[in-house]
N, C-alpha and C. Protein backbone atom coordinates (compact mmCIF):
# COMPACT_ATOMS: atom_id res chain seq x y z
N UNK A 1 18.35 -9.14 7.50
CA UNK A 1 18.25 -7.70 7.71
C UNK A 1 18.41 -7.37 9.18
N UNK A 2 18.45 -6.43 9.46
CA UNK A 2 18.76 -5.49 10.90
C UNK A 2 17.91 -6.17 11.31
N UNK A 3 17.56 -6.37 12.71
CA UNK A 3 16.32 -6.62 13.33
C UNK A 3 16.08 -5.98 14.49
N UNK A 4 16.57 -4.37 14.73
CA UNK A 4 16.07 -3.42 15.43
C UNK A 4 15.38 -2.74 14.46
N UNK A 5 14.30 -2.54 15.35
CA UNK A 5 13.03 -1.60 14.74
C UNK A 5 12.45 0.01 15.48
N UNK A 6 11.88 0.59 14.26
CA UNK A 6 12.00 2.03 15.15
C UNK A 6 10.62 1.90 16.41
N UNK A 7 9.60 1.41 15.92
CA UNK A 7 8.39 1.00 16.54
C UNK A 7 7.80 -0.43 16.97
N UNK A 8 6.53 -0.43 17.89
CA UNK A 8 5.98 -1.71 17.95
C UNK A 8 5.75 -2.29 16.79
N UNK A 9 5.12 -1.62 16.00
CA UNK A 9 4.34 -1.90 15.09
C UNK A 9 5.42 -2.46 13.63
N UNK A 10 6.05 -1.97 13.68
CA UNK A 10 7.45 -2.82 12.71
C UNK A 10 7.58 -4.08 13.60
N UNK A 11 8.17 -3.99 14.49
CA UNK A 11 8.21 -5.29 14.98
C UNK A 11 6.69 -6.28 15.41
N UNK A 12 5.99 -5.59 15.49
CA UNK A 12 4.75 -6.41 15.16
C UNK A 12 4.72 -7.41 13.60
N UNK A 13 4.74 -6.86 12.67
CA UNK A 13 4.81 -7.03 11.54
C UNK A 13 5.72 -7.43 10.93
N UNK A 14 7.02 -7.41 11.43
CA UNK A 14 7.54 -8.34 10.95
C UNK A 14 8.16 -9.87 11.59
N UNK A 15 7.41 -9.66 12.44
CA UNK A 15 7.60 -11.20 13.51
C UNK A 15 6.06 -11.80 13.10
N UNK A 16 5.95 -12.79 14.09
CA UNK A 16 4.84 -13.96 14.11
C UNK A 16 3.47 -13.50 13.18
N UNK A 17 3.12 -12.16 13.84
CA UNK A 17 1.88 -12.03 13.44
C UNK A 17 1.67 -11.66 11.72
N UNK A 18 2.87 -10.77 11.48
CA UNK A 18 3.16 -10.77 9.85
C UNK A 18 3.26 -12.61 9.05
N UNK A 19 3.88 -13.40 10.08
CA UNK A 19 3.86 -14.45 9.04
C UNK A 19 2.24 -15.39 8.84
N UNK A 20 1.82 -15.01 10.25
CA UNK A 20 0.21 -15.26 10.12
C UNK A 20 -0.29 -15.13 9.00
N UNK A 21 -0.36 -13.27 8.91
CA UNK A 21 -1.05 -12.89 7.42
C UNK A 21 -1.35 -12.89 6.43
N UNK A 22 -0.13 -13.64 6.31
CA UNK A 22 0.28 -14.33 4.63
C UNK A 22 -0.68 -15.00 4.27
N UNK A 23 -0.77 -16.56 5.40
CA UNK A 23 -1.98 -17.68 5.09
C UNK A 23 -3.11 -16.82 5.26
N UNK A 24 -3.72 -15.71 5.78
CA UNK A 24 -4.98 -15.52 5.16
C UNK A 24 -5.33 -14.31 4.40
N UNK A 25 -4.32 -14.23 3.62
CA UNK A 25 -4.42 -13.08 2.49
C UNK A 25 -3.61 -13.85 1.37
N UNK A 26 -3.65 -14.75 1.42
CA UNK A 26 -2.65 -15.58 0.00
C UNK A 26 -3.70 -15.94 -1.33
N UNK A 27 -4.61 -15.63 -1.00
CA UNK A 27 -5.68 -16.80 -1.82
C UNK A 27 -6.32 -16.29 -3.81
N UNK A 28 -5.80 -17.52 -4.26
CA UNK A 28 -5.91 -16.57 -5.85
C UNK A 28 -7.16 -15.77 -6.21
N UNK A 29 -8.33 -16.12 -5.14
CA UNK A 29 -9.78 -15.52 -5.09
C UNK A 29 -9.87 -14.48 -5.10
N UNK A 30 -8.74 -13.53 -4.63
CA UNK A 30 -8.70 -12.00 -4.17
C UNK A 30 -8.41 -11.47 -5.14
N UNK A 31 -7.52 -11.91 -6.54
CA UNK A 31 -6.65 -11.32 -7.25
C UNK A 31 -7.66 -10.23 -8.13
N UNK A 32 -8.85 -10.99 -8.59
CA UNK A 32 -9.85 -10.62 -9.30
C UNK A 32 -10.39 -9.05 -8.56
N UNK A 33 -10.68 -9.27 -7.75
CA UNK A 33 -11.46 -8.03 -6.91
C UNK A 33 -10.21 -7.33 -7.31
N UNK A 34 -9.00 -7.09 -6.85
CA UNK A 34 -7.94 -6.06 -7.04
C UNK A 34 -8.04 -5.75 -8.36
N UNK A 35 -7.76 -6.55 -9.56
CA UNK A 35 -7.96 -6.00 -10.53
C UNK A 35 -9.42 -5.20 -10.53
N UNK A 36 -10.08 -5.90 -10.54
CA UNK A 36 -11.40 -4.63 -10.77
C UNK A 36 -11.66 -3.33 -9.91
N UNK A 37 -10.31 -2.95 -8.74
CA UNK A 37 -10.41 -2.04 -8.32
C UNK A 37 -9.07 -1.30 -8.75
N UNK A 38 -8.22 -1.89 -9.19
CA UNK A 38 -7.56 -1.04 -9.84
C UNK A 38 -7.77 -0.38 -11.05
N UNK A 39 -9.36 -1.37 -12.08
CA UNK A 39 -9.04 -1.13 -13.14
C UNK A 39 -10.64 0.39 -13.04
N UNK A 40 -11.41 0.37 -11.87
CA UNK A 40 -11.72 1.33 -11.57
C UNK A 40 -10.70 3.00 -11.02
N UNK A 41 -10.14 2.40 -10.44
CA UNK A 41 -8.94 3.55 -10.15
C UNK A 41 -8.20 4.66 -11.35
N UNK A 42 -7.62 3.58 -12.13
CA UNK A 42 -6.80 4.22 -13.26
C UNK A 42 -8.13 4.18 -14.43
N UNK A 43 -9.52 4.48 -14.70
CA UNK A 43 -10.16 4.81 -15.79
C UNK A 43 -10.44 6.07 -16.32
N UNK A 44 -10.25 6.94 -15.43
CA UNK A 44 -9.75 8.43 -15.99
C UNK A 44 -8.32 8.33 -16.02
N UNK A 45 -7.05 7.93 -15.79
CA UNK A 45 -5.79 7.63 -15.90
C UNK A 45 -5.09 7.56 -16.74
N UNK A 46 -3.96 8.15 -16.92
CA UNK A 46 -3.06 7.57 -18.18
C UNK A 46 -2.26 6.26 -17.95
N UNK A 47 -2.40 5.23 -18.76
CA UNK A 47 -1.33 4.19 -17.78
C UNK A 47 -0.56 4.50 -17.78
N UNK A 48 0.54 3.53 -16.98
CA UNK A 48 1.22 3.37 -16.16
C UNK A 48 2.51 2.06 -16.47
N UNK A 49 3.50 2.81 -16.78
CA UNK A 49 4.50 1.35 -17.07
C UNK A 49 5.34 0.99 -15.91
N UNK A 50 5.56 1.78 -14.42
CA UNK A 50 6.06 1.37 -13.36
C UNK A 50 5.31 1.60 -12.13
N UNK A 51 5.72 1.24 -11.34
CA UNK A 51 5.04 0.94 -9.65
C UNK A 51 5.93 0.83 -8.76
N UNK A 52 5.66 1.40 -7.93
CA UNK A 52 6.37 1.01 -6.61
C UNK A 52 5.61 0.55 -4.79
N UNK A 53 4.84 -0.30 -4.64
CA UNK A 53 4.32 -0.52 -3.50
C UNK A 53 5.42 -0.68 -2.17
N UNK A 54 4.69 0.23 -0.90
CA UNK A 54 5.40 0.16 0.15
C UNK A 54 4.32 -0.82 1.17
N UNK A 55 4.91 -1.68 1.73
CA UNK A 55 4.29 -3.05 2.41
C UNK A 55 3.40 -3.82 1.38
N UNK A 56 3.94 -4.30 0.68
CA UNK A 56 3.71 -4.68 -0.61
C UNK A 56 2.94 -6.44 -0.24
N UNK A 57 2.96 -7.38 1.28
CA UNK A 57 3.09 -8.72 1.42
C UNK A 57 3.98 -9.74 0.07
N UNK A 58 3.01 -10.65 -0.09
CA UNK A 58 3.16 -11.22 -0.91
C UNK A 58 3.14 -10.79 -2.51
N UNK A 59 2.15 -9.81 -2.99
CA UNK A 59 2.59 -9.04 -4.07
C UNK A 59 1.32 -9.50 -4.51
N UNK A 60 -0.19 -9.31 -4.22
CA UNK A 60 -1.02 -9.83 -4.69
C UNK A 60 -1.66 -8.05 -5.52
N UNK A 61 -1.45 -7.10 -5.24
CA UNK A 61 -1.63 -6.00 -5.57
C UNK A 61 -0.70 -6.15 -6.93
N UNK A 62 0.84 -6.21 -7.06
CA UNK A 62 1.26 -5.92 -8.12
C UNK A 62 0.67 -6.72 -9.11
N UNK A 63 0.11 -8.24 -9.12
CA UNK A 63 -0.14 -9.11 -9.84
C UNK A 63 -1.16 -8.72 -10.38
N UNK A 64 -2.29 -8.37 -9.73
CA UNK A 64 -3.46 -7.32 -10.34
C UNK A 64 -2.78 -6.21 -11.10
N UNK A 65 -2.11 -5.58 -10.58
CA UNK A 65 -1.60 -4.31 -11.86
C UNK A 65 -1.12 -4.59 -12.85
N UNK A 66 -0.46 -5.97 -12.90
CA UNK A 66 0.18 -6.85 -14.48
C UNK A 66 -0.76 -7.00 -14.92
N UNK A 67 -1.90 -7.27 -14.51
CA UNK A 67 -2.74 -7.45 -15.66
C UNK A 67 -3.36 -6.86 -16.28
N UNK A 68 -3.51 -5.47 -15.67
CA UNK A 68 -3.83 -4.49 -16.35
C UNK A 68 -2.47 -3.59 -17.29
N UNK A 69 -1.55 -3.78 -16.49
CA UNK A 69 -0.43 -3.80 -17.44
C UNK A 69 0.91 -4.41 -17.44
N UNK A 70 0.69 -5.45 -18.24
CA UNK A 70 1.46 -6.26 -18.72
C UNK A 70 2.80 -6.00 -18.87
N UNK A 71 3.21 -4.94 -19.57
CA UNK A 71 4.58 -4.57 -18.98
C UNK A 71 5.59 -4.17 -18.40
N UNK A 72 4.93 -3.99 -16.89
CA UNK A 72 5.25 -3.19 -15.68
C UNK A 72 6.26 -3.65 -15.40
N UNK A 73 6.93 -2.54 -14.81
CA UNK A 73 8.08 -2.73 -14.28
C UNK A 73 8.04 -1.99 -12.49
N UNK A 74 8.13 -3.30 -11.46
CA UNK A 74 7.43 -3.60 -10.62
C UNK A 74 8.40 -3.44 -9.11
N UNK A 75 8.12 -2.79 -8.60
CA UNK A 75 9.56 -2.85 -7.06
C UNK A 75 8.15 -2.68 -5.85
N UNK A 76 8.54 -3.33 -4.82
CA UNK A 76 8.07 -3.16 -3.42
C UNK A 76 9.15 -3.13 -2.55
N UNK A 77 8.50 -2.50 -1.30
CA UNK A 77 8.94 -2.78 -0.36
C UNK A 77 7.98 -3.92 1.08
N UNK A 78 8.54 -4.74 1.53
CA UNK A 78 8.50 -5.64 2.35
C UNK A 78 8.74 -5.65 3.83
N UNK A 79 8.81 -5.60 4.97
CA UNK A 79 9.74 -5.54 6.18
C UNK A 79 9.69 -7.14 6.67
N UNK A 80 8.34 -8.22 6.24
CA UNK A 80 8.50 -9.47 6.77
C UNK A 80 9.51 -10.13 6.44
N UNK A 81 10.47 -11.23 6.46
CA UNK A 81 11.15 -11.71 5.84
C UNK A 81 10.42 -12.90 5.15
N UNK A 82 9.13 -13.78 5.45
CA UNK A 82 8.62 -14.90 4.68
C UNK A 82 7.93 -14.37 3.67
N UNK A 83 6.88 -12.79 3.79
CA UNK A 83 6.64 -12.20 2.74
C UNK A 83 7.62 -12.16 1.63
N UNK A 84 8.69 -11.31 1.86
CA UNK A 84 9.39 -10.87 1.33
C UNK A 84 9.99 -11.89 0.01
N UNK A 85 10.11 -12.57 0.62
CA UNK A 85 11.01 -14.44 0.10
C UNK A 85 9.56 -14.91 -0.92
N UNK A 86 8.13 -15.08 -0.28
CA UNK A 86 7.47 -15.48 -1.42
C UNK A 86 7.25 -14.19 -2.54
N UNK A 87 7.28 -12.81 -1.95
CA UNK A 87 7.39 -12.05 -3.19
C UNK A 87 8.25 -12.12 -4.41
N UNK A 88 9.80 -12.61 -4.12
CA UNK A 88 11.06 -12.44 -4.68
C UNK A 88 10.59 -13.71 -5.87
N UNK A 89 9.77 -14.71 -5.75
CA UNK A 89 9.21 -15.98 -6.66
C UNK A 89 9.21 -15.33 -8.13
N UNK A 90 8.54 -13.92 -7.80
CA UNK A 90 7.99 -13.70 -9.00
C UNK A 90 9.49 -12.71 -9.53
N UNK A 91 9.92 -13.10 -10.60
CA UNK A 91 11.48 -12.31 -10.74
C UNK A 91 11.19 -10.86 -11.48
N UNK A 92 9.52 -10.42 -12.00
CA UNK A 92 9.63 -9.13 -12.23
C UNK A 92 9.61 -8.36 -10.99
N UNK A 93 9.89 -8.65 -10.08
CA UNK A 93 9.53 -7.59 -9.15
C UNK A 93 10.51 -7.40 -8.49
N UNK A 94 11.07 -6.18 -8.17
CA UNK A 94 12.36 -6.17 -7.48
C UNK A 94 12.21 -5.38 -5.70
N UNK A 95 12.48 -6.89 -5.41
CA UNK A 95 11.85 -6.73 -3.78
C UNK A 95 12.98 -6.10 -2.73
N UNK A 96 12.60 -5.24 -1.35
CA UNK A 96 13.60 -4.69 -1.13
C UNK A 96 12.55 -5.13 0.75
N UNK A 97 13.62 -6.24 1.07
CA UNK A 97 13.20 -6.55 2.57
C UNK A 97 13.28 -5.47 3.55
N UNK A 98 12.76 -4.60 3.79
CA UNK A 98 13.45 -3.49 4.29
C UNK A 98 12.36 -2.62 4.78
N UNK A 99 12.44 -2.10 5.89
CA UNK A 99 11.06 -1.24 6.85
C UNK A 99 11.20 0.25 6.06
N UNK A 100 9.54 0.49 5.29
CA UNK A 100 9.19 1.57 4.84
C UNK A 100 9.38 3.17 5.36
N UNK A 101 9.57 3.04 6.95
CA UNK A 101 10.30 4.06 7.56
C UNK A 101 11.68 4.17 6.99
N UNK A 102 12.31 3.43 6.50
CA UNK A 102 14.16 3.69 6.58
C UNK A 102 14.09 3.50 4.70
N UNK A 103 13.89 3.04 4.34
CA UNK A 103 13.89 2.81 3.44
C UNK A 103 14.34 4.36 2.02
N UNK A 104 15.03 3.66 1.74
CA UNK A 104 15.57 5.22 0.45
C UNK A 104 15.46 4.54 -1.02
N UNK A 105 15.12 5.47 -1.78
CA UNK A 105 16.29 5.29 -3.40
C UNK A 105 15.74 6.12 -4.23
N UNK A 106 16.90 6.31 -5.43
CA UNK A 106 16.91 7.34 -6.19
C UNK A 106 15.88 6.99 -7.21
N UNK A 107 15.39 5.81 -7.14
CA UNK A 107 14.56 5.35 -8.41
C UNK A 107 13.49 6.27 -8.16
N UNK A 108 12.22 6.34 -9.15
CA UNK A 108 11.29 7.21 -9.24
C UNK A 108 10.06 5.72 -10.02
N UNK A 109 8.68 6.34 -10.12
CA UNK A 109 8.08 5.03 -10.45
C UNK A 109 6.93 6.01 -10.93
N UNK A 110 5.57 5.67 -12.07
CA UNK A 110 4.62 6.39 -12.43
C UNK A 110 3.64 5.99 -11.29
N UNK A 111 3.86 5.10 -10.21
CA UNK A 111 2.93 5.17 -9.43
C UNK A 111 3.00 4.52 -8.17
N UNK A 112 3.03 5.20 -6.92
CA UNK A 112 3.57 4.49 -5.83
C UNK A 112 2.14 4.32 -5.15
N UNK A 113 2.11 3.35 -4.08
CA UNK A 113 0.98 3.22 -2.94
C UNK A 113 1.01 2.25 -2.33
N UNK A 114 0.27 2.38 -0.89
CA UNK A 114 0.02 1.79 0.40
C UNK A 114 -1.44 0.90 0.20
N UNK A 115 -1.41 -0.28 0.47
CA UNK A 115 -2.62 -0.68 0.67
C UNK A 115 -2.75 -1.60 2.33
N UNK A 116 -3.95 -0.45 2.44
CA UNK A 116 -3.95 -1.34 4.38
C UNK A 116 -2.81 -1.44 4.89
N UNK A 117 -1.71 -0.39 4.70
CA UNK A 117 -0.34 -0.45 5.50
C UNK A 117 -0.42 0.86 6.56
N UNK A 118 -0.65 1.69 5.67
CA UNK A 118 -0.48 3.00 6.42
C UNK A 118 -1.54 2.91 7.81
N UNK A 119 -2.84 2.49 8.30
CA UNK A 119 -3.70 2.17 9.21
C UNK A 119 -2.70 1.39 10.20
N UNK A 120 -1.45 0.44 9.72
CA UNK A 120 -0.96 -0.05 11.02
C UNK A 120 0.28 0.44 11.53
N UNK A 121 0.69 1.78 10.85
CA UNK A 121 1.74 2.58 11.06
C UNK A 121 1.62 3.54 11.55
N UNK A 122 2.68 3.88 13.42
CA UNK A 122 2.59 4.86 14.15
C UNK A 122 2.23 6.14 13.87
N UNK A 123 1.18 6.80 13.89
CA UNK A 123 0.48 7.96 13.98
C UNK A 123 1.91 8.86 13.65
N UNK A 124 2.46 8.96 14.58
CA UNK A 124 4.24 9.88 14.45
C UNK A 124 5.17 9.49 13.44
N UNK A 125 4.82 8.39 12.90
CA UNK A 125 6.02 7.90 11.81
C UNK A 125 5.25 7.95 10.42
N UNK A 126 3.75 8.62 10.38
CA UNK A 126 2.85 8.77 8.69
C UNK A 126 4.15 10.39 8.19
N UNK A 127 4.56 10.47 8.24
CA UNK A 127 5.30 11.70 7.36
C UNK A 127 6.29 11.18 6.93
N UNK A 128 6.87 9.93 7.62
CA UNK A 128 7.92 9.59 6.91
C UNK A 128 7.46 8.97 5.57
N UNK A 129 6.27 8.51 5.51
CA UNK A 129 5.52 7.68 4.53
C UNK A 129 5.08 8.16 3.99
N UNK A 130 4.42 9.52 4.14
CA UNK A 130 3.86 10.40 2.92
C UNK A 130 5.06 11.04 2.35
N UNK A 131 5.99 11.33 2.73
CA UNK A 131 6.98 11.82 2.37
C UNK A 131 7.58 10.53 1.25
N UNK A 132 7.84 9.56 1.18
CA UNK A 132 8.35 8.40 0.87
C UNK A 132 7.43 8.42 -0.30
N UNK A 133 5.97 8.13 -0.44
CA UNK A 133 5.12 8.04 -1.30
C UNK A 133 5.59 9.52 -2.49
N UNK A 134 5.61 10.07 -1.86
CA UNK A 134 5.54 11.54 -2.76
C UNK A 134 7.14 11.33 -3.56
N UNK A 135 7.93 10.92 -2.39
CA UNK A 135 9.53 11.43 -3.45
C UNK A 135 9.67 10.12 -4.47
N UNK A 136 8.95 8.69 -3.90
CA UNK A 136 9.05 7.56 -4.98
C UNK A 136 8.41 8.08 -6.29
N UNK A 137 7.19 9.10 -6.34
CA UNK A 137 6.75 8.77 -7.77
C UNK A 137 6.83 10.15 -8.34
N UNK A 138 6.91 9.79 -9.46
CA UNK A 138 6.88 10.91 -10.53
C UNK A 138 5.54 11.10 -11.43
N UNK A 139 4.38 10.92 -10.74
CA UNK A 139 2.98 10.92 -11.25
C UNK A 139 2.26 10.38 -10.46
N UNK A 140 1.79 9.58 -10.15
CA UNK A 140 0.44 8.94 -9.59
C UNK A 140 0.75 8.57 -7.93
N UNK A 141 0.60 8.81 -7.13
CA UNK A 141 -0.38 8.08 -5.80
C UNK A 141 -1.12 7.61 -5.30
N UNK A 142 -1.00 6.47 -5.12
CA UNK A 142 -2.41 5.39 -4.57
C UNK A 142 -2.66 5.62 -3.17
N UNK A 143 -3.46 5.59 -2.64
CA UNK A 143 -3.92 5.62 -1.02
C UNK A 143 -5.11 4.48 -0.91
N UNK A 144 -5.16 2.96 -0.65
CA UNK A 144 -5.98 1.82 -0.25
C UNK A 144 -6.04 1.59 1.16
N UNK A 145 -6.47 2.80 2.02
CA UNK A 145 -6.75 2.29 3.40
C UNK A 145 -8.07 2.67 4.31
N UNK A 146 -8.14 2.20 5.40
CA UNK A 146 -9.53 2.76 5.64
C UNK A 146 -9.51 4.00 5.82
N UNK A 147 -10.72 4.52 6.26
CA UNK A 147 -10.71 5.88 6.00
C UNK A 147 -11.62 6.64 7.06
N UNK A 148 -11.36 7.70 7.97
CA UNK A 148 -11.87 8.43 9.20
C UNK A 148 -11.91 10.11 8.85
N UNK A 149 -12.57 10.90 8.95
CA UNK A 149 -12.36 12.20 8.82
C UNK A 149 -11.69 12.82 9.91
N UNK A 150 -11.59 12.31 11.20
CA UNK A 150 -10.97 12.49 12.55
C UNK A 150 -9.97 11.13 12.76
N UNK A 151 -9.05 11.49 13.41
CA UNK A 151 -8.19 9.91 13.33
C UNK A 151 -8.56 9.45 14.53
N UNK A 152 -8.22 7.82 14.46
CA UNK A 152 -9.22 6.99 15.58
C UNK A 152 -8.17 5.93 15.66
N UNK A 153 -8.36 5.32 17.39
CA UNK A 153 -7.34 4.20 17.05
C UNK A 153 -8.93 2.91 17.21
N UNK A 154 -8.57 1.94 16.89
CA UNK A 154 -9.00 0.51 17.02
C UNK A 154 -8.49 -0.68 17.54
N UNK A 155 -9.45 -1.61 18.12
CA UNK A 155 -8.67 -2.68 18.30
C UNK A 155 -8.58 -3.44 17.13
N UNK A 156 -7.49 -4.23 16.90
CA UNK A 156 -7.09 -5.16 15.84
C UNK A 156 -6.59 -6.89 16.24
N UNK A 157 -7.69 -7.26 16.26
CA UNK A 157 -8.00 -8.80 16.17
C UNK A 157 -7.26 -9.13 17.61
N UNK A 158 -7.98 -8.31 18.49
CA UNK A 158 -7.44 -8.38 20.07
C UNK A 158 -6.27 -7.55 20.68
N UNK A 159 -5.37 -6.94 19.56
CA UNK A 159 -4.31 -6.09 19.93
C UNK A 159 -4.49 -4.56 19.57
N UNK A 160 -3.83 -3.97 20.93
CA UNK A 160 -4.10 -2.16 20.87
C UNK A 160 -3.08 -1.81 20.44
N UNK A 161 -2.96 -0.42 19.98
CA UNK A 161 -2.05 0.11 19.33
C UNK A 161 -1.62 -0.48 17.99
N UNK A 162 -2.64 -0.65 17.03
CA UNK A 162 -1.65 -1.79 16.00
C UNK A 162 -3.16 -1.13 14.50
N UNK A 163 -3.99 -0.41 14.63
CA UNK A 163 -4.61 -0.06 13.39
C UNK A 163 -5.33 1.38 14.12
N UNK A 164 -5.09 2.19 13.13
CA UNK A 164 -5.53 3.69 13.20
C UNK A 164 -6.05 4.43 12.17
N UNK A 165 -7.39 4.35 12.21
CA UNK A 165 -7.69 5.37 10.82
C UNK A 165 -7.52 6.99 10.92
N UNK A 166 -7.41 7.27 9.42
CA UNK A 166 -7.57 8.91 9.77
C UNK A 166 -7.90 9.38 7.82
N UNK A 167 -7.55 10.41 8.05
CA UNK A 167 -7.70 10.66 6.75
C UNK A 167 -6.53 11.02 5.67
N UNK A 168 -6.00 9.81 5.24
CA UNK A 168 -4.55 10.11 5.03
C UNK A 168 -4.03 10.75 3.81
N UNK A 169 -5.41 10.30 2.45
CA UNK A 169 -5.66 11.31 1.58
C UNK A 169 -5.55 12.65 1.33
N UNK A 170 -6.32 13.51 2.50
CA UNK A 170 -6.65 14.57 2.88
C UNK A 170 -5.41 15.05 3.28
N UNK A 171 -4.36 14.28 4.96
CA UNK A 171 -3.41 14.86 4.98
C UNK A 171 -2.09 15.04 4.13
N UNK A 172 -2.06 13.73 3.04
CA UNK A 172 -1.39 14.28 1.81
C UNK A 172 -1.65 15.28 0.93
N UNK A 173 -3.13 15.72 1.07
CA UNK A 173 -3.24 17.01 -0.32
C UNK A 173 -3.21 18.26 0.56
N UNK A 174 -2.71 18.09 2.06
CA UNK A 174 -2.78 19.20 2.49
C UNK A 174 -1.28 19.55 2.71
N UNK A 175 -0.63 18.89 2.75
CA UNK A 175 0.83 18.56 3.17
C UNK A 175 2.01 18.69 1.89
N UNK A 176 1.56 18.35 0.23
CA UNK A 176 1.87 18.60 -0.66
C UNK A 176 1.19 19.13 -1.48
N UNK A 177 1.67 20.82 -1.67
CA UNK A 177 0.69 21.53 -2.72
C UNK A 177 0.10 21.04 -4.16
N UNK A 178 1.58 20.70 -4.72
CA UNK A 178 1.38 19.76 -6.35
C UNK A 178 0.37 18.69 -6.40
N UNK A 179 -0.20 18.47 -5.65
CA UNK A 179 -1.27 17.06 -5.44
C UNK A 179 -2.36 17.88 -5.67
N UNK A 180 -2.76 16.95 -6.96
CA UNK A 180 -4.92 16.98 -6.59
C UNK A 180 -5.33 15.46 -6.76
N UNK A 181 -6.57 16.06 -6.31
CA UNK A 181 -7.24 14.40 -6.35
C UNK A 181 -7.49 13.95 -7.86
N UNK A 182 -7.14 12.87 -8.05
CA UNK A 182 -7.85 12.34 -9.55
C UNK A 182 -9.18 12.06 -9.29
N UNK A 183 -8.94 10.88 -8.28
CA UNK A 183 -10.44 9.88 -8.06
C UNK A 183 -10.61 9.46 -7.35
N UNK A 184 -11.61 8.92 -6.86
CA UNK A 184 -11.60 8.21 -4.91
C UNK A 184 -12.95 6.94 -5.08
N UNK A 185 -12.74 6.28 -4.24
CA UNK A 185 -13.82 5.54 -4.89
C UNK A 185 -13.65 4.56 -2.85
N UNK A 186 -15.17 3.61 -3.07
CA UNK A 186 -14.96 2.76 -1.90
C UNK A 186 -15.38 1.04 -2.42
N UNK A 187 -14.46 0.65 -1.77
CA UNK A 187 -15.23 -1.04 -2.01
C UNK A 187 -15.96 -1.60 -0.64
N UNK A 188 -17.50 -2.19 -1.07
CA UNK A 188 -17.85 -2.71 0.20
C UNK A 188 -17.73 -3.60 0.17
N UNK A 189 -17.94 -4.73 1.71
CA UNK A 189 -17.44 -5.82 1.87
C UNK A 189 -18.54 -7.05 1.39
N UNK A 190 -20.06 -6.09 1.54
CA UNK A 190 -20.96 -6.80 0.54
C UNK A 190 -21.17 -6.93 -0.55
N UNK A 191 -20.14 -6.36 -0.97
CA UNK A 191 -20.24 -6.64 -2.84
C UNK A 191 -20.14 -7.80 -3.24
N UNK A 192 -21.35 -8.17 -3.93
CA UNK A 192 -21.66 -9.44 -4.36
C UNK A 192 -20.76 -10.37 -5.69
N UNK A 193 -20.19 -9.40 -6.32
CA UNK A 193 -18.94 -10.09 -6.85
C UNK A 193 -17.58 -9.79 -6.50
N UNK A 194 -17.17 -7.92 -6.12
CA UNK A 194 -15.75 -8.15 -6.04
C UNK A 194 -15.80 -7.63 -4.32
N UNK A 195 -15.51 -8.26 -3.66
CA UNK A 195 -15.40 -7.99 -1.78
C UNK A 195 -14.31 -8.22 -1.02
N UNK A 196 -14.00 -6.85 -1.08
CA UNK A 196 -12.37 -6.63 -0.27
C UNK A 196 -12.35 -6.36 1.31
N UNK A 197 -13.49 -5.60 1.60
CA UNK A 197 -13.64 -5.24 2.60
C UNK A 197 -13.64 -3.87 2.69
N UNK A 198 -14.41 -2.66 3.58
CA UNK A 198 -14.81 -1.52 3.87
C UNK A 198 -13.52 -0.59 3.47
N UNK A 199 -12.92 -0.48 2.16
CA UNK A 199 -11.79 0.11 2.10
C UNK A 199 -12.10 1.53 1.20
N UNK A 200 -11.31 2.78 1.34
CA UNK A 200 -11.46 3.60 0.67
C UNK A 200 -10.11 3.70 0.20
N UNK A 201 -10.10 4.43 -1.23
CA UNK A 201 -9.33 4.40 -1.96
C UNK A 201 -9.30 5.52 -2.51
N UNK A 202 -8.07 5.90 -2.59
CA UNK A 202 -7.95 7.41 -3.69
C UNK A 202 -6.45 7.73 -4.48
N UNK A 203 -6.84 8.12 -5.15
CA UNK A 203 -5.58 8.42 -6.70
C UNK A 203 -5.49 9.68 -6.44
N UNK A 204 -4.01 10.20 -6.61
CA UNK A 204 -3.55 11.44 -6.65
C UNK A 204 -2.70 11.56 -7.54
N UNK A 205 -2.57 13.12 -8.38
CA UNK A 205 -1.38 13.07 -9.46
C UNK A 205 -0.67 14.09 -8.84
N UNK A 206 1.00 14.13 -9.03
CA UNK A 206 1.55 15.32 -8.89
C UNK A 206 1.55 16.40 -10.12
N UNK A 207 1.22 17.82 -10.10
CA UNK A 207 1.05 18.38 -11.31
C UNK A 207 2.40 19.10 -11.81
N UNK A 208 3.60 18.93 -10.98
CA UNK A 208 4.98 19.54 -11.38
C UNK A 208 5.32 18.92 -12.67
C-alpha cells in the first residue's frame, strides 16, 4: 500500500508500534470478554447479519460477533500491514489494508464500529470517521472507546499526541440528526470475570 500518510498517528500505527500491538492484544483469553460485551450491547437489538469494523487489528472483535452470529458477513478495515495479513487467515472476512481516513465503498453493513481506534485518531481527522461510520451502515453504530465529557489529550505508554478522549458518542448524535441512542453500557477493568479495561461503549441506530 501507499506509505504516505495524512497524520502522525497513521504513521504511528502503522509502523513498529502497530506491529508491537498485535503480541499484546492477540490472546484467545480476550475473545470471551468481547463476546459478553457484545452480547450485552445487541440485547435490546435486532441482529445483525453484516459488520463492518474500521481499525479492526487482528479481528478479535469480529470473532466475538461470529459467535453471536454465526452467519456474518464480515469486512474491516486495517492500516497495519502484519495486522492486516493475520486478519486475511480468517477467509470470512474481507480485509481492506487501507487508512480509515481515505478509505471508501459503496457497500453498506447492519453494523459498523470503532473499538479503541477513534481515541488514537487526530482530533481534526474524527469527521472523517464519523462520517465513514454513518455512510458504512445502514442500521447500527458501535462506539468502544474511552470516554470524556470535555476532550482531553493523554500520554500513551510514554508518547504525546497519540490517545485523546472526548465524547465521541455525543458528537455523533449531535452531528447526525437520524441517530438515537439504543444503549450504552461500561466495562471495568476489575471485573472479576470479563476485564477489558475502563471502556465505554454505546449503540446507535439510524432511524431513516
Amino acid at each position: 500500500m501507499d506509505q504516505t500518510y495524512k497524520t502522525g498517528q497513521e504513521e504511528f500505527w502503522a509502523g513498529d508500534f502497530g506491529d508491537d500491538y498485535i503480541g499484546r492484544n492477540c490472546e484467545a483469553a480476550l475473545l470471551p470478554a468481547r463476546v459478553a460485551r457484545f452480547s450485552r450491547m445487541f440485547a435490546g437489538a435486532a441482529p445483525i447479519s453484516s459488520a463492518m469494523e474500521l481499525g479492526a487489528n487482528i479481528g478479535l472483535n469480529l470473532h466475538a460477533l461470529k459467535v453471536l452470529f454465526p452467519d456474518l458477513r464480515a469486512a474491516a478495515v486495517e492500516i497495519n500491514a502484519k495486522a492486516a495479513g493475520e486478519l486475511a487467515r480468517s477467509d470470512w472476512v474481507d480485509v481492506h489494508e487501507a487508512s480509515i481516513l481515505e478509505f471508501q465503498s459503496d457497500e453498506t453493513y447492519d453494523f459498523t464500529y470503532t473499538s479503541t481506534v477513534m481515541i488514537h485518531i487526530e482530533p481534526k481527522s474524527l469527521p472523517l470517521v464519523y462520517q465513514s461510520l454513518y455512510d458504512l451502515s445502514h442500521r447500527y453504530i458501535g462506539i468502544m472507546e474511552y470516554y470524556s465529557p470535555t476532550p482531553v489529550e493523554i500520554a500513551y505508554r510514554g508518547h504525546s499526541d497519540r490517545l485523546f478522549k472526548r465524547d465521541f458518542a455525543g458528537e455523533m448524535l449531535d452531528r447526525f440528526a437520524d441517530l438515537k441512542l439504543v444503549d450504552y453500557g461500561f466495562d471495568y477493568h476489575r471485573d472479576p470475570v470479563f476485564s477489558l479495561g475502563d471502556i465505554n461503549w454505546f449503540l446507535l441506530e439510524k432511524q431513516n
